[in-house]
C-alpha atoms as a PDB file:
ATOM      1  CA  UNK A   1      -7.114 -42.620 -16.585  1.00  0.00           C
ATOM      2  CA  UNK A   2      -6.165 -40.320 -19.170  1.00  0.00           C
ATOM      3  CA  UNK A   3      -9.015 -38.905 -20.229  1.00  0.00           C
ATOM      4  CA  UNK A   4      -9.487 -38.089 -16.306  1.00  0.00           C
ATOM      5  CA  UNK A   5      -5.969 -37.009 -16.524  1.00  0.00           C
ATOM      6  CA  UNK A   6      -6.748 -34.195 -19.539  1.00  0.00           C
ATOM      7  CA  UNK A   7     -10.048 -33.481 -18.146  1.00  0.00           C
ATOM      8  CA  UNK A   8      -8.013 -32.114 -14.866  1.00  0.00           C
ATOM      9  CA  UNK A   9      -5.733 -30.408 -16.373  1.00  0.00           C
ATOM     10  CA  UNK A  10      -8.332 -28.622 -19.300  1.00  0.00           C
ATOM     11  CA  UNK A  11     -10.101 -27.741 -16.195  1.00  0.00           C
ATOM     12  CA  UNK A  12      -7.437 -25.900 -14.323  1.00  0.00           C
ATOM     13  CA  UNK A  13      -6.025 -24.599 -17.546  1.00  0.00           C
ATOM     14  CA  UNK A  14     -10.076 -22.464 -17.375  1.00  0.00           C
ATOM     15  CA  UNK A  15      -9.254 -21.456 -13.622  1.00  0.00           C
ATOM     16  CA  UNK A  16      -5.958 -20.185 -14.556  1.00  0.00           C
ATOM     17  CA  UNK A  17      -7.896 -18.210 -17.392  1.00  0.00           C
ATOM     18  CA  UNK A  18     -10.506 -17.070 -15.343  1.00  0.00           C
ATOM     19  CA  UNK A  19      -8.516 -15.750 -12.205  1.00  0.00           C
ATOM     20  CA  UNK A  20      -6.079 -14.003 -14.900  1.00  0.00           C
ATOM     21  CA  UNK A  21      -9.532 -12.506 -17.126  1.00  0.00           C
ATOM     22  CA  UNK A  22     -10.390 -11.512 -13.195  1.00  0.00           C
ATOM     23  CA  UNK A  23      -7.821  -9.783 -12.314  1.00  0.00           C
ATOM     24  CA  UNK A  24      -7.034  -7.598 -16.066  1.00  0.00           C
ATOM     25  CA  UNK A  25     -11.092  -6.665 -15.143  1.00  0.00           C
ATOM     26  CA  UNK A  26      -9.983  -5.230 -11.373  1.00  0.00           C
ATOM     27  CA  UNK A  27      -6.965  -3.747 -13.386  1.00  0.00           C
ATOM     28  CA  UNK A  28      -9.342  -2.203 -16.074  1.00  0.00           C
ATOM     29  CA  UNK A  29     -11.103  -0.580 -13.527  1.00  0.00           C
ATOM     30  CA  UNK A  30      -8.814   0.930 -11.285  1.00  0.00           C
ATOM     31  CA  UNK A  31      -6.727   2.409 -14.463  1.00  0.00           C
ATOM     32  CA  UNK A  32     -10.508   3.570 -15.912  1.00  0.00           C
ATOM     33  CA  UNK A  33     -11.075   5.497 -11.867  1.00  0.00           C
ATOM     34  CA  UNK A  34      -7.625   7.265 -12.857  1.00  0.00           C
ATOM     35  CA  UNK A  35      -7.954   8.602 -16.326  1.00  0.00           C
ATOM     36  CA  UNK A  36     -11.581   9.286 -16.114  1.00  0.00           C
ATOM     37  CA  UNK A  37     -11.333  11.654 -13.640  1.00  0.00           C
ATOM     38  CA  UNK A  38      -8.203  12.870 -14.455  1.00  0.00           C
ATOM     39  CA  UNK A  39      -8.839  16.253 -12.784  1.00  0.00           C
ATOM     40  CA  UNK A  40      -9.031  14.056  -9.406  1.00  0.00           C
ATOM     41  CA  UNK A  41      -5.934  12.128 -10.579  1.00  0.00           C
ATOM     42  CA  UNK A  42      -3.706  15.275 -11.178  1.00  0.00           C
ATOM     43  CA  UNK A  43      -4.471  16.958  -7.846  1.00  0.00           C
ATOM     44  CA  UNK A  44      -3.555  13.891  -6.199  1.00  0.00           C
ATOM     45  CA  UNK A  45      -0.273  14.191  -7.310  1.00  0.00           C
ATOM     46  CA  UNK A  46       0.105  18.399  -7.053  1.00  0.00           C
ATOM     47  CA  UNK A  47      -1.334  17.934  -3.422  1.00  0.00           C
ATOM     48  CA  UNK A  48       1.611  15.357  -2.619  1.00  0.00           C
ATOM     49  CA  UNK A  49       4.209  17.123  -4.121  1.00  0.00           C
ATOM     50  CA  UNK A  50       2.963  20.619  -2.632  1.00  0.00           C
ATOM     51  CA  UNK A  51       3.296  19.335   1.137  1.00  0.00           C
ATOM     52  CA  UNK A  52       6.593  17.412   0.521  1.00  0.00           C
ATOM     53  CA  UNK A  53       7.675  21.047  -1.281  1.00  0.00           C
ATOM     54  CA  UNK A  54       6.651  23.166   1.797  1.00  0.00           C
ATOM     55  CA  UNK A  55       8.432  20.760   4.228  1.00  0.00           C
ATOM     56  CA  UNK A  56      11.531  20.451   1.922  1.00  0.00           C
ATOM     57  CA  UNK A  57      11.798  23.899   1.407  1.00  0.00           C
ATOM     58  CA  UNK A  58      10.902  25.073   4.379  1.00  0.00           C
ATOM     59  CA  UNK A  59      13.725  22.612   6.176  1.00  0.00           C
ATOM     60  CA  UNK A  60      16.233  24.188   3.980  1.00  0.00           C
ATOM     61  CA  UNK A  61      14.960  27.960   4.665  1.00  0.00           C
ATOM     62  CA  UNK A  62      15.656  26.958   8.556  1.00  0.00           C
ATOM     63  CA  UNK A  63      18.695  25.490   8.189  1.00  0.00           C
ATOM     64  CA  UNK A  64      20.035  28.137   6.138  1.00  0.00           C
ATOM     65  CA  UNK A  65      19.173  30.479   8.861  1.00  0.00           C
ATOM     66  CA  UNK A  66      21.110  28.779  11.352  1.00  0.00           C
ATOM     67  CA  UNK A  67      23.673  27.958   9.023  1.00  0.00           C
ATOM     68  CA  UNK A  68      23.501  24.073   9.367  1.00  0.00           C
ATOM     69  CA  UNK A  69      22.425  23.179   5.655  1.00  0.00           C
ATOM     70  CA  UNK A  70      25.623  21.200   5.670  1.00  0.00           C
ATOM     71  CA  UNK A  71      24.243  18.728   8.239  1.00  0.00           C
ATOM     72  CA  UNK A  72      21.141  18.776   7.179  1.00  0.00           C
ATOM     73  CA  UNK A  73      21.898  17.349   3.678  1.00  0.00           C
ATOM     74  CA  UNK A  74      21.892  13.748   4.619  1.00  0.00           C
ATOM     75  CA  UNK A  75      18.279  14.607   6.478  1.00  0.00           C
ATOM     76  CA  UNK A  76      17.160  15.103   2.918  1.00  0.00           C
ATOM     77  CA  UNK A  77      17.866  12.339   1.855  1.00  0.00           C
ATOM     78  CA  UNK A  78      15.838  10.379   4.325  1.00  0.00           C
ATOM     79  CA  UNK A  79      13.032  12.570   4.114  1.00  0.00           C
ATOM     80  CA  UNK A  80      12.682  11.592   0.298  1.00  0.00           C
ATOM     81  CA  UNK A  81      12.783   7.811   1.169  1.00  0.00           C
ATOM     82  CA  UNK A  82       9.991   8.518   3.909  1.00  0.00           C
ATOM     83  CA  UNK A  83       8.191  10.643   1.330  1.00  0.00           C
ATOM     84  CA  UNK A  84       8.226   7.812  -1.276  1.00  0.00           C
ATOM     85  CA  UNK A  85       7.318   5.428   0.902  1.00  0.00           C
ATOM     86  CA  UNK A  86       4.417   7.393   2.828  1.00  0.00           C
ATOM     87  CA  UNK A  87       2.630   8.227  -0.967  1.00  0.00           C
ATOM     88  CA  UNK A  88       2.367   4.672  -1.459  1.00  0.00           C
ATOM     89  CA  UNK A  89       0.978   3.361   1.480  1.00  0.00           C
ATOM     90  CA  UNK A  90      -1.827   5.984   1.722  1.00  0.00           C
ATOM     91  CA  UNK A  91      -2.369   4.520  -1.985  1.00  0.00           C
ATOM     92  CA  UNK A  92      -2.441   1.135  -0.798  1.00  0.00           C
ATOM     93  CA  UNK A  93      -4.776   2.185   2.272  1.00  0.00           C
ATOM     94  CA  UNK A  94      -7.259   4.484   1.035  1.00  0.00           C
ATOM     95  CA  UNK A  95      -7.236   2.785  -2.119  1.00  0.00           C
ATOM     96  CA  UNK A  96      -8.548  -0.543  -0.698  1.00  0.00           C
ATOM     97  CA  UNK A  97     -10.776   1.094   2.472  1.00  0.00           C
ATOM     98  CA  UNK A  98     -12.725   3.570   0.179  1.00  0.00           C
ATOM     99  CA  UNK A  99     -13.242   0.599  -2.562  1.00  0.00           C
ATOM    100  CA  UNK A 100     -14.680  -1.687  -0.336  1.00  0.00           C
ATOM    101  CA  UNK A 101     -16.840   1.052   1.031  1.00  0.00           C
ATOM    102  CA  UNK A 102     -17.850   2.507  -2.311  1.00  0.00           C
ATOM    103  CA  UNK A 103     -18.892  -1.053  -3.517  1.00  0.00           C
ATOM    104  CA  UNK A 104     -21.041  -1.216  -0.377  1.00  0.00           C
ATOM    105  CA  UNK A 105     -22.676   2.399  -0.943  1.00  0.00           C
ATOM    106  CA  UNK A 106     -23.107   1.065  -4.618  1.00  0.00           C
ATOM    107  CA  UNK A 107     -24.808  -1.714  -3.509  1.00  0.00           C
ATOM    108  CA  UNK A 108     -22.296  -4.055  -5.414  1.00  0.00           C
ATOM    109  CA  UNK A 109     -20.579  -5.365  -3.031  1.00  0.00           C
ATOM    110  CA  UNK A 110     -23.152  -8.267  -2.527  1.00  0.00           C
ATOM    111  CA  UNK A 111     -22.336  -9.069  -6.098  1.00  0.00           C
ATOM    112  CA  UNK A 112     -18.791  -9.721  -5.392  1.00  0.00           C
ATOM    113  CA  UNK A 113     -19.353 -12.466  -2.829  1.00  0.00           C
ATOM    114  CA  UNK A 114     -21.660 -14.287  -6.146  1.00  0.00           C
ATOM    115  CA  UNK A 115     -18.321 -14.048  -8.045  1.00  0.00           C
ATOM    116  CA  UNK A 116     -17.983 -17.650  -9.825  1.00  0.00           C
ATOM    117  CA  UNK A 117     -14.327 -17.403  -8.208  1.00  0.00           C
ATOM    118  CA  UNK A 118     -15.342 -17.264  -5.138  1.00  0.00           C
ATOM    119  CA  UNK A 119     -14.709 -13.753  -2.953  1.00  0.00           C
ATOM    120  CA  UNK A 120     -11.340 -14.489  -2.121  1.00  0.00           C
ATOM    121  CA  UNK A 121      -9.933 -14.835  -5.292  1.00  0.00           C
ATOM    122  CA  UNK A 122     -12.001 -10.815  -5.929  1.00  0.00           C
ATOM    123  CA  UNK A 123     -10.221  -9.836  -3.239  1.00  0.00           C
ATOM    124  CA  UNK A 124      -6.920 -11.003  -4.283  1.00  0.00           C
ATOM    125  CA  UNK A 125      -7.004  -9.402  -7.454  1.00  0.00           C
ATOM    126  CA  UNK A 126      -7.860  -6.574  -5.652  1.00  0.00           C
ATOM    127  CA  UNK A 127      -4.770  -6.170  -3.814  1.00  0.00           C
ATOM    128  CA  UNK A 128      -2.599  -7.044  -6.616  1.00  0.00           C
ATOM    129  CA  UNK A 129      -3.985  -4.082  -8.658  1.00  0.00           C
ATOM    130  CA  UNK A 130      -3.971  -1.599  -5.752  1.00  0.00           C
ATOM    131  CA  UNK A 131      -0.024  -2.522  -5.283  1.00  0.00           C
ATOM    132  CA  UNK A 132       0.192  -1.495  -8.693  1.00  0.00           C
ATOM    133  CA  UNK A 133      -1.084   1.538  -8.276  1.00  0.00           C
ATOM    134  CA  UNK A 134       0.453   2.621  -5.016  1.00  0.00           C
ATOM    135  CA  UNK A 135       3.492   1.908  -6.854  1.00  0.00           C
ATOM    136  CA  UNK A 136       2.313   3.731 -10.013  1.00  0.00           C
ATOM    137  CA  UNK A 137       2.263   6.724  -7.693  1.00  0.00           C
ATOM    138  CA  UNK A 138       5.234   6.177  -5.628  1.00  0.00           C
ATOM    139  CA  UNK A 139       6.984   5.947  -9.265  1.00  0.00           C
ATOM    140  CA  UNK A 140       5.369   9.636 -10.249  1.00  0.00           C
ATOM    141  CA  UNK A 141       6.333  11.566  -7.107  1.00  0.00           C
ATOM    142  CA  UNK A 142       9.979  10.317  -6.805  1.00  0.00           C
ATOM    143  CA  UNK A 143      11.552  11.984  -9.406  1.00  0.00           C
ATOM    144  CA  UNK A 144       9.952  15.097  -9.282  1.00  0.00           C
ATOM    145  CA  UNK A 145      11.413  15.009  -5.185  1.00  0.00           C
ATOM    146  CA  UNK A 146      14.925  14.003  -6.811  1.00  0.00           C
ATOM    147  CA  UNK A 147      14.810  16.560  -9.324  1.00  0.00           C
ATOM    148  CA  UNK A 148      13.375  19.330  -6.744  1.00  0.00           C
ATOM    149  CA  UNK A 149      16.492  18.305  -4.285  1.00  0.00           C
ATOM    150  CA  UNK A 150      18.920  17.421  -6.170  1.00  0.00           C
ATOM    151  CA  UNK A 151      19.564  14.832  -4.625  1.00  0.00           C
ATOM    152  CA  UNK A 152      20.712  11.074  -5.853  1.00  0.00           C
ATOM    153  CA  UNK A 153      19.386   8.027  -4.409  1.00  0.00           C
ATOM    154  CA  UNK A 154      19.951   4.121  -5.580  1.00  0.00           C
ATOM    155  CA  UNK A 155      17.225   2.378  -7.106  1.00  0.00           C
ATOM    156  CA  UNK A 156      17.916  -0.688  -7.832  1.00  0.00           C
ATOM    157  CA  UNK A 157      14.443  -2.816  -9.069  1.00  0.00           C
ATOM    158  CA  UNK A 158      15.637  -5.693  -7.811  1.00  0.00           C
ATOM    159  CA  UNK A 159      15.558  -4.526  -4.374  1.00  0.00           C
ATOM    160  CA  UNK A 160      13.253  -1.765  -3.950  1.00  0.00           C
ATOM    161  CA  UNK A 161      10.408  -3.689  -5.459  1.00  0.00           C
ATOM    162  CA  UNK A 162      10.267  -6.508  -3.221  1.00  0.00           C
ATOM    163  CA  UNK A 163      10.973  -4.155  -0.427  1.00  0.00           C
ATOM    164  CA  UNK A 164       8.334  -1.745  -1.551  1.00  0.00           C
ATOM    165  CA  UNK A 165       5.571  -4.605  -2.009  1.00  0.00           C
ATOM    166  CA  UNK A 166       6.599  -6.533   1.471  1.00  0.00           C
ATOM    167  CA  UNK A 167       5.934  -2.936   3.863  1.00  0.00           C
ATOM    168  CA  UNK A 168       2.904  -2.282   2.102  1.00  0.00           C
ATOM    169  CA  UNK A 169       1.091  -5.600   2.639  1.00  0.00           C
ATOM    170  CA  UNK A 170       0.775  -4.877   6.013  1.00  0.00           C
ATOM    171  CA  UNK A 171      -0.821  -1.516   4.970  1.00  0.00           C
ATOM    172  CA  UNK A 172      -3.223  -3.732   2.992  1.00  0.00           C
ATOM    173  CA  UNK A 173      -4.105  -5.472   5.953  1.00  0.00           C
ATOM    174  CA  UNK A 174      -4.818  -2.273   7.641  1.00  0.00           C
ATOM    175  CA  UNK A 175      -6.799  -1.279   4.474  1.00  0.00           C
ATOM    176  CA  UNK A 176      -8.988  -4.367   5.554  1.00  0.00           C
ATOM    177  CA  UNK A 177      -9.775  -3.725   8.843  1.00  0.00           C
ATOM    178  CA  UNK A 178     -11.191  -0.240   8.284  1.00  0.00           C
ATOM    179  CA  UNK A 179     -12.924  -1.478   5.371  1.00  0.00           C
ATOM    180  CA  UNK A 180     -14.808  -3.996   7.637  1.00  0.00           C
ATOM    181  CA  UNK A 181     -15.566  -1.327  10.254  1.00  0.00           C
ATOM    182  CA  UNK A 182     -17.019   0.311   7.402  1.00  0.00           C
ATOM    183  CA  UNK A 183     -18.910  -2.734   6.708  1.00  0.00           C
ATOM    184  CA  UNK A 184     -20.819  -2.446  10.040  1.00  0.00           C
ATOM    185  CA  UNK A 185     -20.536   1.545  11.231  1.00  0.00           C
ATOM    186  CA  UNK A 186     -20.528   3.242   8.267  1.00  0.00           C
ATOM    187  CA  UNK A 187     -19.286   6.601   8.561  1.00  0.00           C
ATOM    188  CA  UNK A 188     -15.817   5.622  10.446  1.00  0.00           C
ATOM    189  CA  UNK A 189     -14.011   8.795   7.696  1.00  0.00           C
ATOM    190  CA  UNK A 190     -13.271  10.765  10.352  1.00  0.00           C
ATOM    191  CA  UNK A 191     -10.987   7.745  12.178  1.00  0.00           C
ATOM    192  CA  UNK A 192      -9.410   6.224   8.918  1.00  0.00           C
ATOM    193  CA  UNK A 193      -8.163  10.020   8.136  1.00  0.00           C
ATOM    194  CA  UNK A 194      -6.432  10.029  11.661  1.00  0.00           C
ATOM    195  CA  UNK A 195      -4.420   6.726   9.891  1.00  0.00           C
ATOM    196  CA  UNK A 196      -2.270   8.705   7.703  1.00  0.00           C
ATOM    197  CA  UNK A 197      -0.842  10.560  10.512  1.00  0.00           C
ATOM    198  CA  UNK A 198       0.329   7.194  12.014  1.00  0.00           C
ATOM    199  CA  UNK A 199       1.460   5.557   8.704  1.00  0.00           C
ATOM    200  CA  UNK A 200       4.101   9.398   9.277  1.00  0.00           C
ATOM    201  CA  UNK A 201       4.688   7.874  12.799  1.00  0.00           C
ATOM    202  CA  UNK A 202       5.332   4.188  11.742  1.00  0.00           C
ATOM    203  CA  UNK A 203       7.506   4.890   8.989  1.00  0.00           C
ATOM    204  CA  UNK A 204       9.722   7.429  11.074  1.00  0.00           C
ATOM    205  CA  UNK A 205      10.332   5.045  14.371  1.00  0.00           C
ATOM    206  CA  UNK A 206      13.661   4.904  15.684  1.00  0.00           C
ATOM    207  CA  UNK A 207      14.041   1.222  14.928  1.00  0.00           C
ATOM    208  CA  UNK A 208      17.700   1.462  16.184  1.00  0.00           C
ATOM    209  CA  UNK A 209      16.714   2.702  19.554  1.00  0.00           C
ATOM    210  CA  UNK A 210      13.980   0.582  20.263  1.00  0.00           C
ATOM    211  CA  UNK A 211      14.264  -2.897  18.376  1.00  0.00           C
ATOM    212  CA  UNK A 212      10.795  -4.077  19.322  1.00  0.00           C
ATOM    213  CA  UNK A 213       9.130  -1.277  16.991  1.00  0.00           C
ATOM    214  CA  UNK A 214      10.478  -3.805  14.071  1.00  0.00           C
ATOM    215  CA  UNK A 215       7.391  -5.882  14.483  1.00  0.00           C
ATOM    216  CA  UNK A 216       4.952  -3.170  13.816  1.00  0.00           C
ATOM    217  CA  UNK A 217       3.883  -2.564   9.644  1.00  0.00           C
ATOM    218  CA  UNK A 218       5.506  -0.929   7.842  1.00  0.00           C
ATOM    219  CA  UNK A 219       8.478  -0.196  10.524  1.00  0.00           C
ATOM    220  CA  UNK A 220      11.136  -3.062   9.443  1.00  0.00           C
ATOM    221  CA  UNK A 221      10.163  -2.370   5.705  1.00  0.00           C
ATOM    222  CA  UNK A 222      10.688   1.686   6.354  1.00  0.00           C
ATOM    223  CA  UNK A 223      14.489   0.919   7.857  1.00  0.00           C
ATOM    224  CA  UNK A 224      15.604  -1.223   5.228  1.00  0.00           C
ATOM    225  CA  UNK A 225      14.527   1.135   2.497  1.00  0.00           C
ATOM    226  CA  UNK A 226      16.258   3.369   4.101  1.00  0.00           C
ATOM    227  CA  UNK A 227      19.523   1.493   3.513  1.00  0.00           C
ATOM    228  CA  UNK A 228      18.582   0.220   0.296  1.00  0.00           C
ATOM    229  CA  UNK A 229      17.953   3.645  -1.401  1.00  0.00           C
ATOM    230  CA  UNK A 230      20.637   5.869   0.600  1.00  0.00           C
ATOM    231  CA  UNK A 231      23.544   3.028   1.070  1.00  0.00           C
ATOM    232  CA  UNK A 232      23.300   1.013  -1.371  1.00  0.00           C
ATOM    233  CA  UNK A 233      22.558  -2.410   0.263  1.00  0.00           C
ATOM    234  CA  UNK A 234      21.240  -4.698  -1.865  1.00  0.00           C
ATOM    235  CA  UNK A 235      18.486  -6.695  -1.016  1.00  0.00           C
ATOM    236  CA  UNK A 236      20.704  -9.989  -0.722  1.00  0.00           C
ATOM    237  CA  UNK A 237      23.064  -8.029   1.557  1.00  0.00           C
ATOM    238  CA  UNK A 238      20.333  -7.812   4.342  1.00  0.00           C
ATOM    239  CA  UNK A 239      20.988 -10.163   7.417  1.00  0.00           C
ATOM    240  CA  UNK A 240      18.421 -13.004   7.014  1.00  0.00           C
ATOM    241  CA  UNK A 241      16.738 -12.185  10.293  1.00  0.00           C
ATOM    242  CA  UNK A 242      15.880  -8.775   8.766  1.00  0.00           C
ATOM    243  CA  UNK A 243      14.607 -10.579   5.867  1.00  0.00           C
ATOM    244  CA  UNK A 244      12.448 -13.081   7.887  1.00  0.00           C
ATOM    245  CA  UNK A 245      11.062 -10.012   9.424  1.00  0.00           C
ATOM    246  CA  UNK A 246       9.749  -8.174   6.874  1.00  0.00           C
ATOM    247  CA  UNK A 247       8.326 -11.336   5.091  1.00  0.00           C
ATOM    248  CA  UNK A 248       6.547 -12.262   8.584  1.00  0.00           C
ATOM    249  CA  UNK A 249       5.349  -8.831   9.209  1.00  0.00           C
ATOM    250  CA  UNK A 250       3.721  -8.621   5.339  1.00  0.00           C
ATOM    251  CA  UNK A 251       2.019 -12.222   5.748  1.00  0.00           C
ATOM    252  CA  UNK A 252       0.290 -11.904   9.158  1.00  0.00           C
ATOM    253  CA  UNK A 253      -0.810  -8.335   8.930  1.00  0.00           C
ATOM    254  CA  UNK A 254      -1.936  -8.639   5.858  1.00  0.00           C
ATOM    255  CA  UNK A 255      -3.815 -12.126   6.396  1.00  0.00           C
ATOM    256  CA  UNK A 256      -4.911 -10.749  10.289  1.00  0.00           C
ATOM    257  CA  UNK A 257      -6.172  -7.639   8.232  1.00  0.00           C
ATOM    258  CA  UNK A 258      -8.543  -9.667   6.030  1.00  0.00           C
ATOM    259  CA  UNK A 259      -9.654 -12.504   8.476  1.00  0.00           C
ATOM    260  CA  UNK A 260     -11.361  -9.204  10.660  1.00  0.00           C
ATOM    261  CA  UNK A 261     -12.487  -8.016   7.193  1.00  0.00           C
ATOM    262  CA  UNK A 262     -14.217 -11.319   6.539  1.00  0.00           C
ATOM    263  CA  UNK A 263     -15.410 -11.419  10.518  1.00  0.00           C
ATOM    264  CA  UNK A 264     -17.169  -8.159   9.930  1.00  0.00           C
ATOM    265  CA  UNK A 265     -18.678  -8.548   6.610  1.00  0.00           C
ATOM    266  CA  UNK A 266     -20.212 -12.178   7.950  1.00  0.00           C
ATOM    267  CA  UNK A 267     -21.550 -10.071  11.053  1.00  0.00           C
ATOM    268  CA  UNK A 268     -22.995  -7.002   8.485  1.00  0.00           C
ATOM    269  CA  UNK A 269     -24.676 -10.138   6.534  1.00  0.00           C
ATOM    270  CA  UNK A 270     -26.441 -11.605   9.494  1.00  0.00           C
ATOM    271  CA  UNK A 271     -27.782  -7.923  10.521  1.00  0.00           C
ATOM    272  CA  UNK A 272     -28.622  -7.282   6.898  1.00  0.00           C
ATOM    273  CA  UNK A 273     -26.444  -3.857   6.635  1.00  0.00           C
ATOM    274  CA  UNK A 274     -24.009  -5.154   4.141  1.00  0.00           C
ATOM    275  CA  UNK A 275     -24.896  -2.770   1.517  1.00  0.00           C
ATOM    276  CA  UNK A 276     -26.739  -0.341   3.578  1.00  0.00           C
ATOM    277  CA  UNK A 277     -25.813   3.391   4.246  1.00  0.00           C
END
């Protein structure tokens, strides 16, 4: 019995290994994408911080005019949140959709599903490493907003973080269903651009005047790091039922998301267009 015992536990001890070796791989790749290309990277970032200049400045040109910059300080504020927010789940998105879709035009992708982990676990590692870098971003372009406003916003870790990571799992699952249309369309580019434009929309709904919105992605997550970075709330100050919302919200998109994903690619393998475009 104990040499069964120790023969379990040497054995999990190597899938423990493996899954971590897995995911620094995913990891290695994603961070080679960025500083290989870093002509790519750094207009990335210039092209985010250009539009959020134009629509900062711009705002504050207008309100000048009209001589409401007073009242339109706290809209700053919020905008900068949005902002934030809105860099990191286009990260998270396109991040994940064009992936998927590269490995396909690489004809790779087929060699993910022979992964001795099985494609899940590929796919898991995947999303870990694309959180990291939506975050890596959303770290990059808020202090050059704070610094360009002047404006002061709390940032606690402990709060943002979790926050951050539960409204962009839903984004993730998102990520996955475009990815799968991919999978058997193809060329779907033109409707996954029209997504960012609603990501704007999502993040920006008046959750106080119509409490149903809550249940949409990234909606619940969007309101309560609102609070979080502009008030001050910490993240153990939230009601529970705001809590249980965000958590339900980041679980069954995201797991929705990659059930269709894995509904598509099974339907692309039956017609034989997995890796074709």
């Amino acid at each position: 019995m104990s040499y069964g015992s120790e023969g379990s536990n040497a054995a999990s001890d190597s899938d423990v290994a493996g899954v971590l070796t897995l995911f620094a791989a995913v990891l290695r790749k994603r961070v080679l994408l960025l500083v290989r290309y870093p002509m790519n990277t750094l207009a990335q970032i210039v092209t985010v911080y250009l539009f959020f200049a134009v629509i900062f400045f711009g705002g504050k040109a207008a309100a000048g005019s009209i001589g409401a910059a007073s009242a339109l300080s706290g809209t700053f504020g919020g905008l900068i949140v949005g902002w934030f927010l809105w860099t990191m789940a286009l990260a998270a998105y396109f991040s994940l959709a064009t992936s998927i879709t590269r490995e396909a035009q690489w004809g790779t992708l087929e060699q993910l599903y022979m992964s001795p982990y099985g494609f899940g676990a590929v796919m898991v590692s995947s999303v870990v490493a694309y959180l990291l870098e939506s975050m890596l971003w959303g770290a990059i372009i808020l202090p050059l907003m704070l610094v360009t406003t002047g404006q002061h916003l709390a940032v606690d870790l402990l709060t943002v973080v979790p926050i951050v990571v539960l409204t962009l799992l839903p984004v993730v699952g998102i990520g996955f269903v475009f990815a799968g249309l991919a999978l058997l369309y193809k060329r779907i580019e033109n409707v996954s651009q029209l997504m960012q434009f609603v990501l704007i929309g999502l993040i920006a709904a008046p959750v106080a005047d119509f409490e149903p919105l809550r249940y949409l992605p990234l909606v619940q997550g969007s309101a309560m790091l609102q609070r979080a970075m502009q008030n001050g709330v910490r993240l153990w100050q939230f009601p529970a039922t705001d809590l249980a919302i965000l958590v339900a919200a980041a679980v069954g998109y995201c797991l929705f998301g990659f059930y269709v994903f894995t509904l598509a690619a099974r339907r692309a393998r039956r017609q034989g267009v997995l890796g074709h475009y």
